[in-house]
Protein backbone atom coordinates (compact mmCIF):
# COMPACT_ATOMS: atom_id res chain seq x y z
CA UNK A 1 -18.05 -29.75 22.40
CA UNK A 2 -17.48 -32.18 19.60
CA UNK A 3 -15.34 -34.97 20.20
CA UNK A 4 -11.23 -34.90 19.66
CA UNK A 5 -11.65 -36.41 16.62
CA UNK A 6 -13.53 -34.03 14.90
CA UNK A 7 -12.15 -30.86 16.19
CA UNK A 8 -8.87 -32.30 15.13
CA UNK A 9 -9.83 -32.61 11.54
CA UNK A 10 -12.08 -28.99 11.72
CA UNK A 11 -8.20 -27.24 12.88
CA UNK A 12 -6.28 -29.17 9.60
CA UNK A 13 -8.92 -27.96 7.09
CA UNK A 14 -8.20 -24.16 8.26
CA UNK A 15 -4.47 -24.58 8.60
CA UNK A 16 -2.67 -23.57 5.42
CA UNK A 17 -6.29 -21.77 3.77
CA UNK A 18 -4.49 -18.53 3.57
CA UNK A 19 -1.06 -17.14 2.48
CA UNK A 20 -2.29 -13.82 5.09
CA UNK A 21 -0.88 -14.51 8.28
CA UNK A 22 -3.26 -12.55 10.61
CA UNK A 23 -6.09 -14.02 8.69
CA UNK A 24 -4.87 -17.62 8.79
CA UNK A 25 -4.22 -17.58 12.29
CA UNK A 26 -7.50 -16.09 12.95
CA UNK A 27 -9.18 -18.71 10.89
CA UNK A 28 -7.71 -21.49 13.15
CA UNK A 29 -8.82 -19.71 16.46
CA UNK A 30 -12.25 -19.67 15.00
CA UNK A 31 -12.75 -22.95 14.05
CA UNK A 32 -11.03 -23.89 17.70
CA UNK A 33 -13.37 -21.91 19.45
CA UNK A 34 -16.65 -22.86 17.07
CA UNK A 35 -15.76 -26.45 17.82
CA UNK A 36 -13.95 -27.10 21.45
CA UNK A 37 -16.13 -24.56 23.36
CA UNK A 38 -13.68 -22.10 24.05
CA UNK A 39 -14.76 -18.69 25.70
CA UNK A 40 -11.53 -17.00 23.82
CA UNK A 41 -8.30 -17.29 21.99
CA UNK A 42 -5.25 -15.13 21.31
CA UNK A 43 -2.21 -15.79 19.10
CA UNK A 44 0.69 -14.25 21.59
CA UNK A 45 4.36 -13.64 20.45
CA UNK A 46 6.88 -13.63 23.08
CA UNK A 47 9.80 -11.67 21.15
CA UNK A 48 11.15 -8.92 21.93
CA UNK A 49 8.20 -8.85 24.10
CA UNK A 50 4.88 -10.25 25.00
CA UNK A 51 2.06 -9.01 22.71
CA UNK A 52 -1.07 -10.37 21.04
CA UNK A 53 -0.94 -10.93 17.19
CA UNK A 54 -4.23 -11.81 17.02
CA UNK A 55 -7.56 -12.25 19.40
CA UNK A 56 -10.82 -13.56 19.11
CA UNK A 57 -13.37 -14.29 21.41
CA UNK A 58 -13.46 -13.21 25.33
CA UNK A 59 -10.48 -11.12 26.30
CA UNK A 60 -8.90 -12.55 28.84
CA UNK A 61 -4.99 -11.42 30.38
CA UNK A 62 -1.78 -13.30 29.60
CA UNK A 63 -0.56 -16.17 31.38
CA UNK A 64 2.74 -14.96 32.86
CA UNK A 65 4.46 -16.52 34.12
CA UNK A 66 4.15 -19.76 32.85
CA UNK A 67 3.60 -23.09 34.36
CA UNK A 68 5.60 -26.78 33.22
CA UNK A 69 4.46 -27.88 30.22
CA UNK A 70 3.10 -31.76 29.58
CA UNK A 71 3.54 -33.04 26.16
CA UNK A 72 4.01 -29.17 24.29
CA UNK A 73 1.03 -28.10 26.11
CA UNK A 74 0.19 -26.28 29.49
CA UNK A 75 -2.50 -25.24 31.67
CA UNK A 76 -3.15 -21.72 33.28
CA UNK A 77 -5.41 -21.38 36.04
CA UNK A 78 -7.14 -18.01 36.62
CA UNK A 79 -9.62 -16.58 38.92
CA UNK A 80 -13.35 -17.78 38.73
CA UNK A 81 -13.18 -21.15 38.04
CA UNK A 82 -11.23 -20.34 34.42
CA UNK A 83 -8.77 -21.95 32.55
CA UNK A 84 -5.90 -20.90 29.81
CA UNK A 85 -4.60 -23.57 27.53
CA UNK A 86 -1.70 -22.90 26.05
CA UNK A 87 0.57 -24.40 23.05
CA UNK A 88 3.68 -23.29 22.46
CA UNK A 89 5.02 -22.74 18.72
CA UNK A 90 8.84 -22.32 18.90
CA UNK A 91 8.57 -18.65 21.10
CA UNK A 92 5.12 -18.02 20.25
CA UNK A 93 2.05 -19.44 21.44
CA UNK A 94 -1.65 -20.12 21.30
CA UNK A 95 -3.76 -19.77 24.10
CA UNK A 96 -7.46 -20.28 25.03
CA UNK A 97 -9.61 -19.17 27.12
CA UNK A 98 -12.18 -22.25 28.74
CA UNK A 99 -14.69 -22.51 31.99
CA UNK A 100 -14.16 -26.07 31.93
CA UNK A 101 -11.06 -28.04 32.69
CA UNK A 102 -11.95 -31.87 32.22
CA UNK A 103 -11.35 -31.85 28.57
CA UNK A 104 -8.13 -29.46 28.68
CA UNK A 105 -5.90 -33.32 28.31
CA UNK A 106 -7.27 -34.10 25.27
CA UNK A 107 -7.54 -30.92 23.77
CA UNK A 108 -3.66 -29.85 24.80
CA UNK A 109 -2.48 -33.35 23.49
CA UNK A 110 -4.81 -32.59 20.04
CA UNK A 111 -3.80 -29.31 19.75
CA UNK A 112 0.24 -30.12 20.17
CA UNK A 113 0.35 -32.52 17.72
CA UNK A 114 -0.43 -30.00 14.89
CA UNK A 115 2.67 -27.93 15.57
CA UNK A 116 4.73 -28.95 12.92
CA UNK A 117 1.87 -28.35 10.45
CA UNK A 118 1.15 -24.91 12.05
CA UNK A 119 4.92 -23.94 12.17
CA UNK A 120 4.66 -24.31 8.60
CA UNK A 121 2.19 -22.36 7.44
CA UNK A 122 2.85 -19.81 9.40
CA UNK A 123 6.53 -19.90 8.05
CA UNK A 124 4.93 -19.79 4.79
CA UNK A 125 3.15 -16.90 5.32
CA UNK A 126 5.74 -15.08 6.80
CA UNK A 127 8.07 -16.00 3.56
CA UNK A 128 4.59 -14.79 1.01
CA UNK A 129 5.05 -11.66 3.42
CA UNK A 130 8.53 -11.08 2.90
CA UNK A 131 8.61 -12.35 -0.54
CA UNK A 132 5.67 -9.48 -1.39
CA UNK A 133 7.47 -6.75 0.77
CA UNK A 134 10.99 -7.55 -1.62
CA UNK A 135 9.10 -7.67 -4.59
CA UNK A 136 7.67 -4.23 -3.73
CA UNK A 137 10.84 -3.20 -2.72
CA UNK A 138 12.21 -4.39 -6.21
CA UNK A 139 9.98 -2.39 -8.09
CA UNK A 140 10.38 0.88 -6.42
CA UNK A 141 13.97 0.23 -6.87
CA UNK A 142 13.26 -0.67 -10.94
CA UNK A 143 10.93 2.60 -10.80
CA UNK A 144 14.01 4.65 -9.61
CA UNK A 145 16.55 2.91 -11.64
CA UNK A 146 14.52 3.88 -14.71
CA UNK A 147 14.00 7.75 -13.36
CA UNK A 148 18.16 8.00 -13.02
CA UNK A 149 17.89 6.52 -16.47
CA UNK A 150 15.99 8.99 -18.21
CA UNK A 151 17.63 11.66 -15.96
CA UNK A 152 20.99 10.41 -17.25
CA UNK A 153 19.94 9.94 -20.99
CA UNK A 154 18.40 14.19 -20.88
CA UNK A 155 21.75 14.67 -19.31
CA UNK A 156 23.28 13.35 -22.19
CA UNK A 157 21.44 14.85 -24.63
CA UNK A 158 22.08 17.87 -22.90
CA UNK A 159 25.78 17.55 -23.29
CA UNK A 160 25.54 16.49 -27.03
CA UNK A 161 23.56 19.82 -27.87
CA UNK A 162 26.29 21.76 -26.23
CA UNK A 163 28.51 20.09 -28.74
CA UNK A 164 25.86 20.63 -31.28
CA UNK A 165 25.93 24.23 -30.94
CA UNK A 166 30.03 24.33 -31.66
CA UNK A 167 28.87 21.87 -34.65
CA UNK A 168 26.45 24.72 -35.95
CA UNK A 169 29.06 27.48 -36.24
CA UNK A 170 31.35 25.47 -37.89
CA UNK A 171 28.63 24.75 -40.62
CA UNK A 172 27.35 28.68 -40.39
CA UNK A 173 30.75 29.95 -40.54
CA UNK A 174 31.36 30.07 -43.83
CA UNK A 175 27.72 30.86 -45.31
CA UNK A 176 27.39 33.64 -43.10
CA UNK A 177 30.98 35.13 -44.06
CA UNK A 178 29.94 34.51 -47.72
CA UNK A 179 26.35 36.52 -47.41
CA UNK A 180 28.67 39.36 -45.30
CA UNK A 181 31.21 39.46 -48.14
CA UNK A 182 28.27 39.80 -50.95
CA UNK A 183 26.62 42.31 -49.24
CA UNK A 184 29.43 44.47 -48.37
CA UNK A 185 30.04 44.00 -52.35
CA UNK A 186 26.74 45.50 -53.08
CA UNK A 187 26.73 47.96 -50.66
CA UNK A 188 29.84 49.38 -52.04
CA UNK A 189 29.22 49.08 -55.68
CA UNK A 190 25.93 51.04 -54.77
CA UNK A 191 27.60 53.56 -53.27
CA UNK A 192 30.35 53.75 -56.27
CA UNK A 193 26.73 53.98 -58.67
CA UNK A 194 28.47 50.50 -60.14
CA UNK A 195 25.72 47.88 -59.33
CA UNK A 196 24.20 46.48 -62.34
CA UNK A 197 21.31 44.33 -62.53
CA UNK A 198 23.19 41.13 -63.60
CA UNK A 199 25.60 41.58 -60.97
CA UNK A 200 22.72 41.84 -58.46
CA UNK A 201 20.95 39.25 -59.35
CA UNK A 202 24.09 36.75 -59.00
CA UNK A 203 24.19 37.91 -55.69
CA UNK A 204 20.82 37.92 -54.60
CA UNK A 205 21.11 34.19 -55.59
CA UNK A 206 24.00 33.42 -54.01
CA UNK A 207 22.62 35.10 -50.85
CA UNK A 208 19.74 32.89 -51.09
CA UNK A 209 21.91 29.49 -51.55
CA UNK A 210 23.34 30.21 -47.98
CA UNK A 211 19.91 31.18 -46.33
CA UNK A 212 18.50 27.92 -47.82
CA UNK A 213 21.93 25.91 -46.30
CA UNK A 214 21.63 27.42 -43.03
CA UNK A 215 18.14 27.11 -43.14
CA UNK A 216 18.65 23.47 -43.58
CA UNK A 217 21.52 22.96 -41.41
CA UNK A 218 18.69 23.86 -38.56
CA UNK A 219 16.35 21.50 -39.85
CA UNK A 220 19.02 18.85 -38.88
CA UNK A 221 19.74 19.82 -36.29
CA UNK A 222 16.34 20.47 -35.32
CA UNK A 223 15.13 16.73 -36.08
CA UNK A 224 17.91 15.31 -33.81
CA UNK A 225 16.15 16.98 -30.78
CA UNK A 226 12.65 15.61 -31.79
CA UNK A 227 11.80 12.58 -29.20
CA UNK A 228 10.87 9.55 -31.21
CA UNK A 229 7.58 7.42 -29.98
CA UNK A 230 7.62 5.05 -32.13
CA UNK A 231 10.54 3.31 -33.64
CA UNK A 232 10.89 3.77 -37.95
CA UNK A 233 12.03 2.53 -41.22
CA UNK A 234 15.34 3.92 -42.36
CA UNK A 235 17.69 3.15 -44.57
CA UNK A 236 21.99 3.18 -43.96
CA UNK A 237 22.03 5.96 -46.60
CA UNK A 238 19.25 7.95 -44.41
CA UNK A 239 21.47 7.51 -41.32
CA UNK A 240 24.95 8.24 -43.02
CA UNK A 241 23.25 11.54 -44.54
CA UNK A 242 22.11 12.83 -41.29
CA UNK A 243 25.19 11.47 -39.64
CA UNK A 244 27.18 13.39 -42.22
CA UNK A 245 24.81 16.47 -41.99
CA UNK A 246 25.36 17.05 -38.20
CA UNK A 247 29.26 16.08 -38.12
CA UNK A 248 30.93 17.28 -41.75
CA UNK A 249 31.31 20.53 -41.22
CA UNK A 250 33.02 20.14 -37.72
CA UNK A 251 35.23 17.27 -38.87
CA UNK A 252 36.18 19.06 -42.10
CA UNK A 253 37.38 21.93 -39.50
CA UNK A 254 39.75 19.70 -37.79
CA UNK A 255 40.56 17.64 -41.68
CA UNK A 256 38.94 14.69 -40.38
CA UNK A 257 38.09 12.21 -43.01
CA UNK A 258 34.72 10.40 -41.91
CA UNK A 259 33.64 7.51 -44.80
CA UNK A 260 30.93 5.41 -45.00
CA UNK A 261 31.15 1.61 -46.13
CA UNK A 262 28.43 -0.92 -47.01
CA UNK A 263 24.91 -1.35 -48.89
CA UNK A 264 23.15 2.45 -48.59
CA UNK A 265 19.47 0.27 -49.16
CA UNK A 266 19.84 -2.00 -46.18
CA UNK A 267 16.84 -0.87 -44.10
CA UNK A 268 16.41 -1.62 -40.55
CA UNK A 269 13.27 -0.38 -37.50
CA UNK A 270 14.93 1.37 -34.63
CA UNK A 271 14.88 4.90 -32.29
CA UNK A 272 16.26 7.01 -35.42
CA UNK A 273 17.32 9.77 -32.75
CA UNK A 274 18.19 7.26 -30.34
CA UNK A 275 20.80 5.77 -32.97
CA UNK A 276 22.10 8.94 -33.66
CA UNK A 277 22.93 9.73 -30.42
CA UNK A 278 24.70 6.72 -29.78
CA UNK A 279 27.16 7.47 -33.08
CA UNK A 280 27.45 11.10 -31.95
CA UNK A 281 28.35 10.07 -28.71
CA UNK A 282 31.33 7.53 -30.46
CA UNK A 283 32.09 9.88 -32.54
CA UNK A 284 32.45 13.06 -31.02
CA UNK A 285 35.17 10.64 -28.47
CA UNK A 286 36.97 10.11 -31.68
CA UNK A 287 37.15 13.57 -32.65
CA UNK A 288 38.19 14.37 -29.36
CA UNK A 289 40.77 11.93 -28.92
CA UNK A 290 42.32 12.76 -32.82
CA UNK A 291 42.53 16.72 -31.07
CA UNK A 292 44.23 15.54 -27.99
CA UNK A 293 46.85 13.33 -29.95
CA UNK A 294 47.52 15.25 -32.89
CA UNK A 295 47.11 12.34 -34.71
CA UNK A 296 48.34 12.58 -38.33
CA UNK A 297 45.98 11.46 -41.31
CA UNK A 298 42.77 11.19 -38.48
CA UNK A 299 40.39 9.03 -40.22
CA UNK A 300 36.96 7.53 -39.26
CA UNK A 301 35.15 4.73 -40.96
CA UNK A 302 31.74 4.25 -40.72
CA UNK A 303 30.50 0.19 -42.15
CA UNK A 304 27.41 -1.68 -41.93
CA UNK A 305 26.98 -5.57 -42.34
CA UNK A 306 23.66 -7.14 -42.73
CA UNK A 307 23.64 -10.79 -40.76
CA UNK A 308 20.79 -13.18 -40.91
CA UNK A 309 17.95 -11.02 -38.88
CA UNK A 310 20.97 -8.78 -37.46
CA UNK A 311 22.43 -5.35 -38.64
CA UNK A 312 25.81 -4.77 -37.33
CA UNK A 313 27.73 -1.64 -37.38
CA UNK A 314 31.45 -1.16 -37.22
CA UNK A 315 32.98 2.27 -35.99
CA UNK A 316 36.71 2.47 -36.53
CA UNK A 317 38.86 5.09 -36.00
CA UNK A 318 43.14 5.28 -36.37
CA UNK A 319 43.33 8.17 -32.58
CA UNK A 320 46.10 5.66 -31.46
CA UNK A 321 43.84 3.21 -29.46
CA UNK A 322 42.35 2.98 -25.98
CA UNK A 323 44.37 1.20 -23.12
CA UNK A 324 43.26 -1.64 -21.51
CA UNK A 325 42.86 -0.09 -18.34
CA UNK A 326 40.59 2.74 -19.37
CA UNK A 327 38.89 0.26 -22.29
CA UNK A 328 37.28 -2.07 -19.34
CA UNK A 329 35.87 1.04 -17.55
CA UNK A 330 34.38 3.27 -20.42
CA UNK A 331 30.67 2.06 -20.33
CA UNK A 332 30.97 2.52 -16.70
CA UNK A 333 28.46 6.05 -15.27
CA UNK A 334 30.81 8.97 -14.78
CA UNK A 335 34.03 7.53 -15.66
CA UNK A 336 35.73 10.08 -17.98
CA UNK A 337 39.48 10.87 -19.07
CA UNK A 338 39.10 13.95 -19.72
CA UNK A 339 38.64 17.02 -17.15
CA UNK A 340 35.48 18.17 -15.61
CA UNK A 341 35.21 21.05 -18.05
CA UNK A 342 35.33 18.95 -20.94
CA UNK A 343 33.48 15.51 -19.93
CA UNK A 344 30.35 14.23 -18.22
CA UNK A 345 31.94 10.54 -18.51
CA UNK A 346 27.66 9.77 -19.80
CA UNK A 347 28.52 9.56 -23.44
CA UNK A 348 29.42 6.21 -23.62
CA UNK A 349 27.02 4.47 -20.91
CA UNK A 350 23.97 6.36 -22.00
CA UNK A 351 25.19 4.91 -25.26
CA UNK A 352 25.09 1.24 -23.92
CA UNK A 353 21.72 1.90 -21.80
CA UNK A 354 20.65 3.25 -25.29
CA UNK A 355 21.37 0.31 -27.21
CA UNK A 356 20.94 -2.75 -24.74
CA UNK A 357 17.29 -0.95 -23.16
CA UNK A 358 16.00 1.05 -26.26
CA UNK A 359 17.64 -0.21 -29.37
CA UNK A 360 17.26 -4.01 -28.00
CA UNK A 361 21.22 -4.60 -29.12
CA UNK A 362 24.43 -5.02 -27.74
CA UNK A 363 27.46 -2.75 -27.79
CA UNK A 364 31.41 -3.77 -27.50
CA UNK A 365 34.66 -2.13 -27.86
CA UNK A 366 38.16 -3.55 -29.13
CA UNK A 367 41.47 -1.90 -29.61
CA UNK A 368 45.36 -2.19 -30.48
CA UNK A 369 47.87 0.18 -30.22
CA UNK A 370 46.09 2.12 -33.25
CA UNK A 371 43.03 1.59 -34.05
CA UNK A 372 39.59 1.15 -31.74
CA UNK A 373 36.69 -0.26 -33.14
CA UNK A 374 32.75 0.15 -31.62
CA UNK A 375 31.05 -3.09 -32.64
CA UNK A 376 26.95 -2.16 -32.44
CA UNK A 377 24.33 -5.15 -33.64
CA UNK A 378 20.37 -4.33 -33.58
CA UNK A 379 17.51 -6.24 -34.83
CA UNK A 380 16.39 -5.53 -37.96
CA UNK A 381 12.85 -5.67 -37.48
CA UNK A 382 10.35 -4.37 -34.99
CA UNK A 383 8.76 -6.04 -32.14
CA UNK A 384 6.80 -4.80 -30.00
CA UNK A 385 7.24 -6.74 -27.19
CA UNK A 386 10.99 -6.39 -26.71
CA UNK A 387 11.48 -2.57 -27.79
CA UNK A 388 10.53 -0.49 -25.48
CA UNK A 389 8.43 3.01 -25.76
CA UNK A 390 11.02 5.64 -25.16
């Protein structure tokens, strides 16, 4: 056995070595035992009940009960001429195992006097522990968050394309009732022996303007659906366009007037179908809301401001405005004023999940007793470390 002194400075280099618990407390039982002479050691805790956390060494059974303890320290006898010293650590305790009791004094009083230092590493490696198991914890929860995110956003989607569909027989309506009317035309004058070449001609033509339109109106339709990977370059007039593509027809129906305002050559990088679902979304609440109130002259204005590195675009609509109650809840999940039938209450907090996760912007909402106004800002460049791949 080396002397006191030297054991007592082997023990502080392996207290504190590792942030593992088991393995830090086994490293200090080792060095004990290399250096003191020690046939065993065990690391016991006492809570809830008795059981070994860690053993090297001899095995050798627990010292219960215990005897009184001299300066944080205490001394077992068992059978056969063998000893158990034991140091207490708050309710948990280190014990070992010798054949010898003449140095058990010095060792005990050694041993004690590094129970602060102990206490505190193995505090420390209880808080790495805990501090790992919440940061685990923390991800499975991000992991989750972000699977209820996409479910939501496909949700969404899902209930745009329902109002999609309504969108696309507004816009086939009247093409396909012109095509019926032409051919009925031709069908008749055939059968009268009246069809001339001329007049067939003009019809075939006109027959083929409305294939081409609804042909087109699919193709926008169509593109909407398409999931973006990478964000793009558009311009306001690209986005206006498409915007007016998707949405004239339907707000023509209900003699909505939907303008656009501000520089069509200011280009921006974003989610181009990720955008567009966002305005659907604000505007398809506007269109809704003009229905339910029977608003007279129903109007939406559609502006874009270029700031600095910023684009900002202003949504305004006269539907009579949204009450302060409701307005403080409406980017909330599942909060809807309308009925079940009619509203999934995800429009408009996919839209700010959208925008704040995808679009890296911001979102807001003001209104009076006649107006309401949907204040988006993006960036108007691309960087690929704060979009993310959607």
């Amino acid at each position: 056995m080396q002397q006191p002194t030297g054991i007592a400075y082997a023990c502080i280099n392996a207290i504190g070595n590792s942030l593992k618990l088991e393995e830090m407390l086994g490293e200090v039982i080792e060095t004990f035992l290399t250096h003191s002479g020690a046939c065993g050691g065990k690391y016991v805790l006492t809570l809830p009940s008795p059981h070994c956390a860690v053993e090297i060494g001899e095995a050798f059974p627990l010292p219960l009960p215990l005897t009184t303890r001299i300066d944080g320290y205490a001394v077992h006898p068992l059978p056969h001429k063998r000893f158990v010293l034991d140091i207490a650590i708050g309710n948990e305790h280190f014990l070992f195992l010798f054949t010898d009791d003449a140095k058990l004094p010095y060792l005990g009083a050694m041993f004690s006097n590094f129970r602060i230092k102990l206490s505190n590493a193995i505090d420390a490696c209880r808080n790495e522990k805990r501090l790992n198991e919440l940061n685990s914890a923390f991800q499975n929860q991000v992991y989750r968050n972000e699977a209820n995110e996409k479910l939501m956003i496909s949700q969404s989607r899902m209930a745009i394309m329902g109002e999609m569909i309504g969108m696309i027989a507004h816009q086939w309506r009247q093409p396909i009732t012109i095509i019926g009317l032409v051919t009925s035309n031709s069908i008749i004058n055939a059968q009268l022996s009246e069809l001339n070449e001329e007049q067939l001609l003009h019809d075939l033509e006109l027959i083929d303007k409305q294939v081409h339109f609804l042909s087109q109106t699919i193709d926008d339709f169509r593109n909407f659906f398409r999931p973006n990977k990478l964000p793009q370059r558009i311009t306001y007039g690209e986005l206006s366009d498409e915007l007016g593509a998707i949405l004239g027809k339907c707000l023509e129906s209900q003699r909505i007037s939907l303008s656009f305002r501000g520089e069509r050559t200011i280009a921006f990088t974003t989610y181009k179908n990720e955008m567009l679902q966002v305005f659907l979304n604000i505007l398809n609440n506007a269109k809704d809301a003009f229905d339910e109130r029977k608003t007279d002259n129903p109007s939406i204005t559609f502006e874009i401001e270029q700031r600095a590195d910023k684009i900002l675009f202003l949504v305004t609509d006269n539907a009579g405005g949204i009450p302060l109650p409701i307005i403080q809840k409406i980017f909330e999940p599942y909060f809807s004023t309308k009925d079940e039938k009619h509203g999934t209450g995800l429009g408009l907090y996919m839209s700010a999940i959208i925008t704040e996760k995808h679009l890296n912007g911001s979102i807001r909402v003001c209104s009076d007793d006649n107006t309401t106004v949907f204040a988006l800002m993006i960036p108007d460049t691309f960087d690929k470390e704060t979009f993310l791949v959607y």
